[in-house]
PDB file of N, CA and C in Angstrom:
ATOM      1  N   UNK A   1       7.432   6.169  24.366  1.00  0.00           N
ATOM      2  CA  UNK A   1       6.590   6.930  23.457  1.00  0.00           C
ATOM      3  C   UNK A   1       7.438   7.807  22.537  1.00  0.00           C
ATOM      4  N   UNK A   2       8.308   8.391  23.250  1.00  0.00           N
ATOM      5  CA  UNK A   2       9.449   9.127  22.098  1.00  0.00           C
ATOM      6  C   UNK A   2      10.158   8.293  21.336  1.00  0.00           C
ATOM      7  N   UNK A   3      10.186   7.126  21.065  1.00  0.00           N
ATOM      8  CA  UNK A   3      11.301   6.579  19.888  1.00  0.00           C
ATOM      9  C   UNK A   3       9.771   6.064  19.133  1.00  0.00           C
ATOM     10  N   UNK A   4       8.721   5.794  19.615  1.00  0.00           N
ATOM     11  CA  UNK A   4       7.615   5.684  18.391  1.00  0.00           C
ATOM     12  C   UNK A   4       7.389   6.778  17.810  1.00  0.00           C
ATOM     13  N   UNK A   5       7.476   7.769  17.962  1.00  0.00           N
ATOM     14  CA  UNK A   5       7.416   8.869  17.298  1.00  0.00           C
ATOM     15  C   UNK A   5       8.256   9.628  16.610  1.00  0.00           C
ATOM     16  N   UNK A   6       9.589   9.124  17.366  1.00  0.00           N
ATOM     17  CA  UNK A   6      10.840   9.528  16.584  1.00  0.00           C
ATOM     18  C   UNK A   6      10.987   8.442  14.931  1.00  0.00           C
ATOM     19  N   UNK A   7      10.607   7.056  14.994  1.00  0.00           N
ATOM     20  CA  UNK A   7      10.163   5.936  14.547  1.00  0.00           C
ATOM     21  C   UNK A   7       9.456   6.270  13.375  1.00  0.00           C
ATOM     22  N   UNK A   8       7.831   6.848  13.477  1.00  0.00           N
ATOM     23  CA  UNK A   8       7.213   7.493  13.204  1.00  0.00           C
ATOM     24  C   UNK A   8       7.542   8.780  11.934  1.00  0.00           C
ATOM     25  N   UNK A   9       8.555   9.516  11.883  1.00  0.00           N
ATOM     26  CA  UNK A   9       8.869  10.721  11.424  1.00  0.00           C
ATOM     27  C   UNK A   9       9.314  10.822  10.138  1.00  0.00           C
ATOM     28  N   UNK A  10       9.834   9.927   9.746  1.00  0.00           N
ATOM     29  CA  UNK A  10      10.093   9.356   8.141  1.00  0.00           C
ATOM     30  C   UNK A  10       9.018   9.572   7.491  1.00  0.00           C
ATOM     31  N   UNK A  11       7.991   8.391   7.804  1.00  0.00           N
ATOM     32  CA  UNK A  11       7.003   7.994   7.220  1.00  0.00           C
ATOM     33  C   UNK A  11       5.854   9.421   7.428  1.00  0.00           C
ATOM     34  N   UNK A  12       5.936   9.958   8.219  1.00  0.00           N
ATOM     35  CA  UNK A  12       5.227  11.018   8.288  1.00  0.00           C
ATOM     36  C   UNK A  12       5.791  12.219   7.538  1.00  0.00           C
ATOM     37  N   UNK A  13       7.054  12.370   7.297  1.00  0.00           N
ATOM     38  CA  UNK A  13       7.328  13.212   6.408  1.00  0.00           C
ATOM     39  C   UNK A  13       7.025  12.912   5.014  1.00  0.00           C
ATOM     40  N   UNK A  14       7.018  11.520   4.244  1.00  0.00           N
ATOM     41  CA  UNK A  14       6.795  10.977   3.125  1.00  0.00           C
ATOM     42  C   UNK A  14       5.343  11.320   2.678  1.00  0.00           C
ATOM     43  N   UNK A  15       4.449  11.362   4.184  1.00  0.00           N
ATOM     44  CA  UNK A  15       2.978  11.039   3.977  1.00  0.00           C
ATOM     45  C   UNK A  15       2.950  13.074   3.785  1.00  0.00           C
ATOM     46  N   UNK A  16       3.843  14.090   4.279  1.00  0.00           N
ATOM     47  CA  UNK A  16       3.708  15.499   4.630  1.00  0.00           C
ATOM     48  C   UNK A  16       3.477  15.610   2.970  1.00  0.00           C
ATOM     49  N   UNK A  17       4.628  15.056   2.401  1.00  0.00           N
ATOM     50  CA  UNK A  17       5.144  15.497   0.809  1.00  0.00           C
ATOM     51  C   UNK A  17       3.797  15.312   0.170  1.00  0.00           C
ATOM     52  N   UNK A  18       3.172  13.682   0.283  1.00  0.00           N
ATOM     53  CA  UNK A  18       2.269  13.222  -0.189  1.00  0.00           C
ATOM     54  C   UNK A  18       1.108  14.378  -0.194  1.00  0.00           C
ATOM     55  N   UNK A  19       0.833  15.145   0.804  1.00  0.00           N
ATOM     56  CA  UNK A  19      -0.384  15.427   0.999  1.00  0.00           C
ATOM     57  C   UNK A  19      -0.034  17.052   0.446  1.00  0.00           C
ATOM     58  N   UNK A  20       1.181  17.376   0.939  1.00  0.00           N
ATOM     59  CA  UNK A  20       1.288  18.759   0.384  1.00  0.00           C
ATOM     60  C   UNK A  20       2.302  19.281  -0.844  1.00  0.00           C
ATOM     61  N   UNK A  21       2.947  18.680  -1.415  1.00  0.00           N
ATOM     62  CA  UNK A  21       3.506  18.957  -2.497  1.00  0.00           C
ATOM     63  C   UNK A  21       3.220  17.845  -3.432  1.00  0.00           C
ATOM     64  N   UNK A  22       2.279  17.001  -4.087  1.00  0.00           N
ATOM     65  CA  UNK A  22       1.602  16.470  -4.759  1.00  0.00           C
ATOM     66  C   UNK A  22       0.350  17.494  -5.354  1.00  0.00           C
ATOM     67  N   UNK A  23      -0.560  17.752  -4.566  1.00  0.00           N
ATOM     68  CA  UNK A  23      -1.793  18.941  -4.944  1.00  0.00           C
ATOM     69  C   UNK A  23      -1.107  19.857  -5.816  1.00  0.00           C
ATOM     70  N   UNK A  24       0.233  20.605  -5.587  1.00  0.00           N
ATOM     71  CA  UNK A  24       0.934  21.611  -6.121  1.00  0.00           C
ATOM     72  C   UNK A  24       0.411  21.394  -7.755  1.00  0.00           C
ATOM     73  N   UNK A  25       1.112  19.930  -7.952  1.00  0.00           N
ATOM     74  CA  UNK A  25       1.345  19.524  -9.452  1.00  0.00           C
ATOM     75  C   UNK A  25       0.366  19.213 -10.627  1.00  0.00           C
ATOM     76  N   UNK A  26      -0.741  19.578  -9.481  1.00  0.00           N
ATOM     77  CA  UNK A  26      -1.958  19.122 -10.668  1.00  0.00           C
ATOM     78  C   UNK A  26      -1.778  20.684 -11.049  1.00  0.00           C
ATOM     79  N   UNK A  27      -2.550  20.202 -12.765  1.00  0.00           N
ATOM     80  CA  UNK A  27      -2.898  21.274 -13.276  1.00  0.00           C
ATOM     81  C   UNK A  27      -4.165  21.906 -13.949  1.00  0.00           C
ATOM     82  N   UNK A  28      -5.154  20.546 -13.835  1.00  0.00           N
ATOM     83  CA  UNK A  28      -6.190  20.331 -14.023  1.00  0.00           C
ATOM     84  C   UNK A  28      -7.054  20.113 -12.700  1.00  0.00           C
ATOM     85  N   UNK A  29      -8.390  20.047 -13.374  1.00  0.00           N
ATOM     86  CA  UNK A  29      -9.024  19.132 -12.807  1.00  0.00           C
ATOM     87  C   UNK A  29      -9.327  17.430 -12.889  1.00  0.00           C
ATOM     88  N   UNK A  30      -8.712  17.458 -14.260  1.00  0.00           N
ATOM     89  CA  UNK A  30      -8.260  15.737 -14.387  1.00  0.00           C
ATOM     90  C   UNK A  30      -7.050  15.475 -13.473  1.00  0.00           C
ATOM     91  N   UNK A  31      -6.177  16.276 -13.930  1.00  0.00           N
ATOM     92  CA  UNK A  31      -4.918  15.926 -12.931  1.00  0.00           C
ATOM     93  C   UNK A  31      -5.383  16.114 -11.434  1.00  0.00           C
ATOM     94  N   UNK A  32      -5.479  16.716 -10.820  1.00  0.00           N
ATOM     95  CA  UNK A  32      -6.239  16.288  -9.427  1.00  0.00           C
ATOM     96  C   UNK A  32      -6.718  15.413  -9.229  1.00  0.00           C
ATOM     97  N   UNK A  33      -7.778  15.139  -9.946  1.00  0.00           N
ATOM     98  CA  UNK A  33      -8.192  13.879  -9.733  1.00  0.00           C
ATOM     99  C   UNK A  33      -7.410  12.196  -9.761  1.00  0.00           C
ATOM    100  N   UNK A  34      -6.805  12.587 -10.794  1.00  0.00           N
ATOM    101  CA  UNK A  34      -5.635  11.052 -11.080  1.00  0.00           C
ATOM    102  C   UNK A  34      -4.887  11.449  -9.795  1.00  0.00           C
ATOM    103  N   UNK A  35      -4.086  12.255  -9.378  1.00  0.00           N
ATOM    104  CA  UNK A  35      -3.484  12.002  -8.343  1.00  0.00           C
ATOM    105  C   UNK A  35      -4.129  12.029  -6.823  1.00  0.00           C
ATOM    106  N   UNK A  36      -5.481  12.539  -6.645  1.00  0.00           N
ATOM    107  CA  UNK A  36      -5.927  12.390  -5.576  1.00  0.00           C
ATOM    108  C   UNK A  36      -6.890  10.726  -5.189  1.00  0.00           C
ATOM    109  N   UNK A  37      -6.626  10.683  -6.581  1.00  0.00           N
ATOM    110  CA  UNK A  37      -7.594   8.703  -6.417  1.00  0.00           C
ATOM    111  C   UNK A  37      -6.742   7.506  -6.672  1.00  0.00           C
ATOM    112  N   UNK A  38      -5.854   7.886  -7.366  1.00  0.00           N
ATOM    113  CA  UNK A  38      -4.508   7.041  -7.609  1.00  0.00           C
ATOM    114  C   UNK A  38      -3.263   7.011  -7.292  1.00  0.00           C
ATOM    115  N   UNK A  39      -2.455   8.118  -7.240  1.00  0.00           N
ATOM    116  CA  UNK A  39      -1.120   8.555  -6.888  1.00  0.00           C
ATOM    117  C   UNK A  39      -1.093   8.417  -5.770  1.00  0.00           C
ATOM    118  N   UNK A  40      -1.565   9.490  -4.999  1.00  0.00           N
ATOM    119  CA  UNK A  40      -1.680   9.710  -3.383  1.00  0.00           C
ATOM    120  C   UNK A  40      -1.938   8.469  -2.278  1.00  0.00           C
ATOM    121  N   UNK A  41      -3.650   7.823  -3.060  1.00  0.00           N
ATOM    122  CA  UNK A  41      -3.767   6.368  -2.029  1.00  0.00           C
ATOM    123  C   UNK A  41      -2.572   5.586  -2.260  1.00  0.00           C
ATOM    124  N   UNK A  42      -1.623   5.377  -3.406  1.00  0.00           N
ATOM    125  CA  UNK A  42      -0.807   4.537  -3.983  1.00  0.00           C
ATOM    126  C   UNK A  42       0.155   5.134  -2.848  1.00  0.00           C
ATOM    127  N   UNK A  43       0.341   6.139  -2.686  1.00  0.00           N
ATOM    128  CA  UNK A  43       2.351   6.858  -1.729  1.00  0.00           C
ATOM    129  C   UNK A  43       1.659   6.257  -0.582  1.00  0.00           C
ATOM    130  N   UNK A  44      -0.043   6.880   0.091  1.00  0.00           N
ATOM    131  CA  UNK A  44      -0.052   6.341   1.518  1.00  0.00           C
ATOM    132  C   UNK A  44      -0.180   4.916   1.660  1.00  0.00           C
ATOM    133  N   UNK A  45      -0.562   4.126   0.845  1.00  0.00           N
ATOM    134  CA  UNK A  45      -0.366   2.337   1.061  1.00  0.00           C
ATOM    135  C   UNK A  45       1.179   2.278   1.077  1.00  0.00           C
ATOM    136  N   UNK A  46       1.794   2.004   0.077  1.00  0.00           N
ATOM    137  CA  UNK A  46       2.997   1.831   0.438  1.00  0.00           C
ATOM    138  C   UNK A  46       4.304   2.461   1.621  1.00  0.00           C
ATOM    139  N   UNK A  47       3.994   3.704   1.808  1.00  0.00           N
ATOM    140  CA  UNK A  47       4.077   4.042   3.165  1.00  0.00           C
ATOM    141  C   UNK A  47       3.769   3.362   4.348  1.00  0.00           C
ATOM    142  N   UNK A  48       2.510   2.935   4.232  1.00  0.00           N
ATOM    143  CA  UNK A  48       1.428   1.732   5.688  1.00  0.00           C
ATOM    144  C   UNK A  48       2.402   0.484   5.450  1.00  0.00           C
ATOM    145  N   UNK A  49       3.005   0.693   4.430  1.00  0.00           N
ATOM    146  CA  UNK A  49       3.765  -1.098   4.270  1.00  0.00           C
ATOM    147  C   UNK A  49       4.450  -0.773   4.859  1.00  0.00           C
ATOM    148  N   UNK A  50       5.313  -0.161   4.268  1.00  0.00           N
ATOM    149  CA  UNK A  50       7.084   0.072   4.752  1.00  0.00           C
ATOM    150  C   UNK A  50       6.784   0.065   5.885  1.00  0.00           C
ATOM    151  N   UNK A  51       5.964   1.058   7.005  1.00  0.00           N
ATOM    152  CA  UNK A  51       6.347   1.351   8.586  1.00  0.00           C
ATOM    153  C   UNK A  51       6.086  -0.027   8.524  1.00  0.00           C
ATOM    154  N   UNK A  52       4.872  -0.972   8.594  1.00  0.00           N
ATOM    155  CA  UNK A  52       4.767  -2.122   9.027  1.00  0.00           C
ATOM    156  C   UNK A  52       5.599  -3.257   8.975  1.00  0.00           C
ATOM    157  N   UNK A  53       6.446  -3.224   8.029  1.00  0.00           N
ATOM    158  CA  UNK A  53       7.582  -3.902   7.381  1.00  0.00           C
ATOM    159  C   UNK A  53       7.952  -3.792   8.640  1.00  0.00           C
ATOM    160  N   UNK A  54       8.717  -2.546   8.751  1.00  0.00           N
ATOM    161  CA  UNK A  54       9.981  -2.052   9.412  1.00  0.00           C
ATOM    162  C   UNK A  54       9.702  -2.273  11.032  1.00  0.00           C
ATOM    163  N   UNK A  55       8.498  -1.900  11.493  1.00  0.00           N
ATOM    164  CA  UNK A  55       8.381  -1.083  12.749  1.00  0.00           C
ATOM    165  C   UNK A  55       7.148  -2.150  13.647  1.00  0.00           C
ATOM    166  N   UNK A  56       6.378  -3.026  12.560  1.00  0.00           N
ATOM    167  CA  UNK A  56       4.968  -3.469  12.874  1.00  0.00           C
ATOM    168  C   UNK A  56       3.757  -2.608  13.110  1.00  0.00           C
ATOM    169  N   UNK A  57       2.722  -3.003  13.770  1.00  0.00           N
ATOM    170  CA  UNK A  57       1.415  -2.374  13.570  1.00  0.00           C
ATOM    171  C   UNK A  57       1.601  -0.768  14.811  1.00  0.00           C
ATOM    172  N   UNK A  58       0.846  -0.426  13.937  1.00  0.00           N
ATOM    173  CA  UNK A  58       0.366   0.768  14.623  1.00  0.00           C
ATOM    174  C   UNK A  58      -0.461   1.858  14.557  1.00  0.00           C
ATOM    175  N   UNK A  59      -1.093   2.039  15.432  1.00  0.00           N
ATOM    176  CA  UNK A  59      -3.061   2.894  15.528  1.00  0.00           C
ATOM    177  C   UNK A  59      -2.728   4.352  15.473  1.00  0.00           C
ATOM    178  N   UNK A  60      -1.040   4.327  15.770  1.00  0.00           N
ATOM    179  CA  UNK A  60      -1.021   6.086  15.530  1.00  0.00           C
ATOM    180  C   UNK A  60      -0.737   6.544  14.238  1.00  0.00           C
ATOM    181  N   UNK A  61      -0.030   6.096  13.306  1.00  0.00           N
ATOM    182  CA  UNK A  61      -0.023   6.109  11.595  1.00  0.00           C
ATOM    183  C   UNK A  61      -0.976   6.592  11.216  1.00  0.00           C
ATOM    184  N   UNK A  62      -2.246   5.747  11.162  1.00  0.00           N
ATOM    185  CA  UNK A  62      -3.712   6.072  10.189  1.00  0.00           C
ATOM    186  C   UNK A  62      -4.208   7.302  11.001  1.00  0.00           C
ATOM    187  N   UNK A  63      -3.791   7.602  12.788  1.00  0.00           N
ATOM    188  CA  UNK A  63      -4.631   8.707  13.219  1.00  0.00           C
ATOM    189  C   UNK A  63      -3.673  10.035  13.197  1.00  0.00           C
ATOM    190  N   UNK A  64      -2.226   9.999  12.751  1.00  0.00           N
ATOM    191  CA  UNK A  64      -1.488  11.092  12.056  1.00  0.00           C
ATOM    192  C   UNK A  64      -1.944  11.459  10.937  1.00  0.00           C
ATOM    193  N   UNK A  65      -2.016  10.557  10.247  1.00  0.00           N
ATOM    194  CA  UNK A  65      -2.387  10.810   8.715  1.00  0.00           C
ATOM    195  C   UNK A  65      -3.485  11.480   8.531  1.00  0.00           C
ATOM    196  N   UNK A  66      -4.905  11.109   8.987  1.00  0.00           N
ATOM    197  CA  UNK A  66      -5.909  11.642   9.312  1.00  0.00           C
ATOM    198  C   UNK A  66      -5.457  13.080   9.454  1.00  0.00           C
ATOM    199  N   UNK A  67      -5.089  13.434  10.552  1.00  0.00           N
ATOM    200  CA  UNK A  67      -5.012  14.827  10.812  1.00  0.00           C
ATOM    201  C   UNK A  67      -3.948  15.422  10.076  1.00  0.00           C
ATOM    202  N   UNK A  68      -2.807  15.163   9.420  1.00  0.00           N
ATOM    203  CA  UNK A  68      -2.192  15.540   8.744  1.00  0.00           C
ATOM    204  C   UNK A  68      -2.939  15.785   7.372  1.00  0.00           C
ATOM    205  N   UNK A  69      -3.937  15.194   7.140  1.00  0.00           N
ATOM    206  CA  UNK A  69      -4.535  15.567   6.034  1.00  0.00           C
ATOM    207  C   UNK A  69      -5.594  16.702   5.752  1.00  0.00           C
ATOM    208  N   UNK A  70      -6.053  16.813   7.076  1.00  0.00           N
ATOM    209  CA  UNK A  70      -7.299  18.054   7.254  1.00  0.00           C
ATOM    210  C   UNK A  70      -6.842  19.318   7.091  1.00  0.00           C
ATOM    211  N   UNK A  71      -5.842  19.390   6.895  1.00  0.00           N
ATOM    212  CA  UNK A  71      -5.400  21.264   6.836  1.00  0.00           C
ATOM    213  C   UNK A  71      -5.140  21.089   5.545  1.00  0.00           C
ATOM    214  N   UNK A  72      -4.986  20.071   4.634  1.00  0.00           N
ATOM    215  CA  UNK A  72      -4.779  20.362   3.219  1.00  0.00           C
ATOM    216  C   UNK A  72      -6.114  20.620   2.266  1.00  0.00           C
ATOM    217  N   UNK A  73      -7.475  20.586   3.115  1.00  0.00           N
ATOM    218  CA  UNK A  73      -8.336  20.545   3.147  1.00  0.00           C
ATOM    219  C   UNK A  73      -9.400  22.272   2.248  1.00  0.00           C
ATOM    220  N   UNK A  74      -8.166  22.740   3.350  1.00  0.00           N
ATOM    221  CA  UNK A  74      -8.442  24.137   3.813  1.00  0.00           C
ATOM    222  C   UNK A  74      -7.670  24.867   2.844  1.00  0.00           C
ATOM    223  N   UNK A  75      -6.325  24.591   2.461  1.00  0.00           N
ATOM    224  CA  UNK A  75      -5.331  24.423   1.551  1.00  0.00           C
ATOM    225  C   UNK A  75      -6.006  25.039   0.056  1.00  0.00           C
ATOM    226  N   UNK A  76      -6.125  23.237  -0.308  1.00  0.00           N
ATOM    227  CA  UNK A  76      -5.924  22.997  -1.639  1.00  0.00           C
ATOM    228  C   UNK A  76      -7.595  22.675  -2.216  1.00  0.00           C
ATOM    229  N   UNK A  77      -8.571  22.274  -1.433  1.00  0.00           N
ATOM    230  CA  UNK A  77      -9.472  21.804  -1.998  1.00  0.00           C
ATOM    231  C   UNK A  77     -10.580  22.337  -1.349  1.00  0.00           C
ATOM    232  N   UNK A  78     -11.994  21.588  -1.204  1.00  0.00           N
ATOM    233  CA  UNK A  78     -13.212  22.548  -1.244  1.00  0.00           C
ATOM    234  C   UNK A  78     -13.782  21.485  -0.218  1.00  0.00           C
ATOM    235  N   UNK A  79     -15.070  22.024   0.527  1.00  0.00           N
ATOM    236  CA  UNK A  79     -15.633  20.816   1.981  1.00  0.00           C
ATOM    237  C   UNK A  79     -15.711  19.282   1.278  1.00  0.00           C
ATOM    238  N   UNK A  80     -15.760  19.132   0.346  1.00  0.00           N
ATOM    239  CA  UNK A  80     -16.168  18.070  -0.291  1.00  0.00           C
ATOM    240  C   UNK A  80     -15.283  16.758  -0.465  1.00  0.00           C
ATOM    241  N   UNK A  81     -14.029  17.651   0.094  1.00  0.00           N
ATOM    242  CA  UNK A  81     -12.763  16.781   0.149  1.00  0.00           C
ATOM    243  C   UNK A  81     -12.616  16.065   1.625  1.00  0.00           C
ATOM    244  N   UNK A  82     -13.669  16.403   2.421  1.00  0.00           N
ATOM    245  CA  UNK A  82     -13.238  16.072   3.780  1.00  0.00           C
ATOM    246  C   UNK A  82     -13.486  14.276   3.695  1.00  0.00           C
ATOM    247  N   UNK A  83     -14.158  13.543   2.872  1.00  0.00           N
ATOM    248  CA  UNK A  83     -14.495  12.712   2.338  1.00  0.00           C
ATOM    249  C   UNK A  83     -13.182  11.862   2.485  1.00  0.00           C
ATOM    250  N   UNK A  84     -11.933  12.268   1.801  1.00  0.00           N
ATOM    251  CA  UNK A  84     -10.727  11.739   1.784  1.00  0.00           C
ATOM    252  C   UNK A  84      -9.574  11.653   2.766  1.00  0.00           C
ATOM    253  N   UNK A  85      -9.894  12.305   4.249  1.00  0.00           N
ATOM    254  CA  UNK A  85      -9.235  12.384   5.422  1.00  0.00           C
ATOM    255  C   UNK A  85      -9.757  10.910   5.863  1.00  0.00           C
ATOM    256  N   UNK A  86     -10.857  10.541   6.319  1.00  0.00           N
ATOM    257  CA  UNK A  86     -10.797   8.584   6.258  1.00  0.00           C
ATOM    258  C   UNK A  86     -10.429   7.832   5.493  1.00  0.00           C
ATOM    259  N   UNK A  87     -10.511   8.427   4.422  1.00  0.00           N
ATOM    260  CA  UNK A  87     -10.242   7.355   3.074  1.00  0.00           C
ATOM    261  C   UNK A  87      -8.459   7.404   3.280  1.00  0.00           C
ATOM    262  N   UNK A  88      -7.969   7.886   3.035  1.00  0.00           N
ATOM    263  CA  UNK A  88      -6.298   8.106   3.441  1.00  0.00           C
ATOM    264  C   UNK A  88      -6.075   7.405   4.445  1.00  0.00           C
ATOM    265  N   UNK A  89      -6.365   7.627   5.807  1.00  0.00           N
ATOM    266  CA  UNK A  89      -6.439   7.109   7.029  1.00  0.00           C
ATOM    267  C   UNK A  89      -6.528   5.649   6.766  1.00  0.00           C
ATOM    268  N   UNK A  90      -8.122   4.717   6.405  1.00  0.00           N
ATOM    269  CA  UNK A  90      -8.040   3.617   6.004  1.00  0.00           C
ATOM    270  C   UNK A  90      -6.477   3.071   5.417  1.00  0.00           C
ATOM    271  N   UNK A  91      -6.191   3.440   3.849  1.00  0.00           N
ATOM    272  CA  UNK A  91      -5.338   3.293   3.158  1.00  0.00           C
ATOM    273  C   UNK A  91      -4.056   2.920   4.118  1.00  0.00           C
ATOM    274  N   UNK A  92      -3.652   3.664   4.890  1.00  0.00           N
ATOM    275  CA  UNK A  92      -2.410   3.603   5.757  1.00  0.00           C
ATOM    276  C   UNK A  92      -2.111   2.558   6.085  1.00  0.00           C
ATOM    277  N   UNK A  93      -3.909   2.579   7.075  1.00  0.00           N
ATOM    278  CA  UNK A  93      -3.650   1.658   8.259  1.00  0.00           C
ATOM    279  C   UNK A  93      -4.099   0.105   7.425  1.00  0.00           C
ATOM    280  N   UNK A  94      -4.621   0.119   6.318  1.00  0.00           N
ATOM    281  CA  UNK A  94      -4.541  -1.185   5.660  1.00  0.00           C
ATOM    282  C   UNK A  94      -3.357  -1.682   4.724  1.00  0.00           C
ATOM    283  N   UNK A  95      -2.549  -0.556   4.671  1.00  0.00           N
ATOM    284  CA  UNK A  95      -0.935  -0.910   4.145  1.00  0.00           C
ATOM    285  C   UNK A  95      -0.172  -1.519   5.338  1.00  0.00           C
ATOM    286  N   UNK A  96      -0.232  -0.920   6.484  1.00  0.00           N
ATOM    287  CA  UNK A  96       0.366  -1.158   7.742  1.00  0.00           C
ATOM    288  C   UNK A  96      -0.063  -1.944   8.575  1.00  0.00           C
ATOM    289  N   UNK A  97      -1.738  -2.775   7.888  1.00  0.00           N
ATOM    290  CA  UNK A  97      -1.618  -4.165   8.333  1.00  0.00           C
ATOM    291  C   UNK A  97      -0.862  -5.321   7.718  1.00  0.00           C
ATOM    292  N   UNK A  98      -0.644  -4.802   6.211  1.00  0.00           N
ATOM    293  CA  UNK A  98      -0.423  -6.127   5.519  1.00  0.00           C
ATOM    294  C   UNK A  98       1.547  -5.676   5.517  1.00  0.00           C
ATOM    295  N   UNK A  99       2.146  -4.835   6.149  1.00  0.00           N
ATOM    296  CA  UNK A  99       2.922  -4.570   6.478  1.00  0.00           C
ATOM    297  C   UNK A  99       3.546  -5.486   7.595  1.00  0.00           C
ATOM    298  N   UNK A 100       2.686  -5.579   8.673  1.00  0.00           N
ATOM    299  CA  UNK A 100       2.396  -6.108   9.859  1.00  0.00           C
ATOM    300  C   UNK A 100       2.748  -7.864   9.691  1.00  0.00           C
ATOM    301  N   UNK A 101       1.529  -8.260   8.349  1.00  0.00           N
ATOM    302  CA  UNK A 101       1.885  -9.580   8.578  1.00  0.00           C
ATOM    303  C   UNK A 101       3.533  -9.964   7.743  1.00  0.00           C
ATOM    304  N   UNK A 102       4.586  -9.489   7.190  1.00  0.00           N
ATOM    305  CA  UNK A 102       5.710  -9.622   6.541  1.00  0.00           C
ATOM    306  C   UNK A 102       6.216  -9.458   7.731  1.00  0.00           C
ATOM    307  N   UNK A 103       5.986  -8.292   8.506  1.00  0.00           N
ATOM    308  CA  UNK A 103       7.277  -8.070   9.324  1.00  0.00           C
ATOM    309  C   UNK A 103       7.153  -9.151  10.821  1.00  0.00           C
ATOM    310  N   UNK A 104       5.850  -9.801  10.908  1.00  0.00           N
ATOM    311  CA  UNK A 104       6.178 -11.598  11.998  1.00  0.00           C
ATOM    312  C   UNK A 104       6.794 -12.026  11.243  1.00  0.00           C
ATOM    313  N   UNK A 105       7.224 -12.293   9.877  1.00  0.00           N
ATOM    314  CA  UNK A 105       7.479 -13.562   8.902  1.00  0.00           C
ATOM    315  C   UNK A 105       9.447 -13.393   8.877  1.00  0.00           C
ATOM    316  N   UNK A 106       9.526 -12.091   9.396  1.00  0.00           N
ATOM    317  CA  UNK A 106      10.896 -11.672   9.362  1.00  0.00           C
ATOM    318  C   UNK A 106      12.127 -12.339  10.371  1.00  0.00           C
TER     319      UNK A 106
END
């Protein structure tokens, strides 16, 4: 369990940046939006790849992410955002399936 998590820590730092120094940069409310519907799902898919690439499947990714995302919640945005703690989650764990199928092919 400790080298999946040690494993794990990259990609969770990539997904930390994603969730908390991205919000920083908007300056709008357009800009929020482009990066909370485009940018952001875009870092956590390709993130879900790479681990899957690298590492194969895994159920703890999308349920880090999840919770790594709820305090930005509280953060940066308003209840209305809680909407996007599954939606992220999904994203991951559907990068880190199609992650999954490259890294049998390896």
């Amino acid at each position: 369990m400790k080298t999946k998590l040690l494993n794990l820590l990259l990609y969770l730092i990539v997904l930390a940046a994603d969730f908390y120094l991205l919000p920083v940069a908007a300056q709008n409310t357009g800009a929020a939006m482009l990066l909370m519907l485009c940018v952001m799902p875009l870092v956590a898919f390709v993130t879900g790849v790479a681990y899957g690439l690298c590492n194969g499947f895994s159920l703890l990714l999308p349920l880090i992410t999840l919770l790594l995302f709820i305090p930005t919640i509280f953060i940066y945005y308003n209840a209305s955002a809680w909407a996007y703690a599954p939606f992220y989650a999904a994203v991951v764990l559907a990068g880190n399936g199609v992650g999954r199928l490259f890294h049998k092919k390896r």
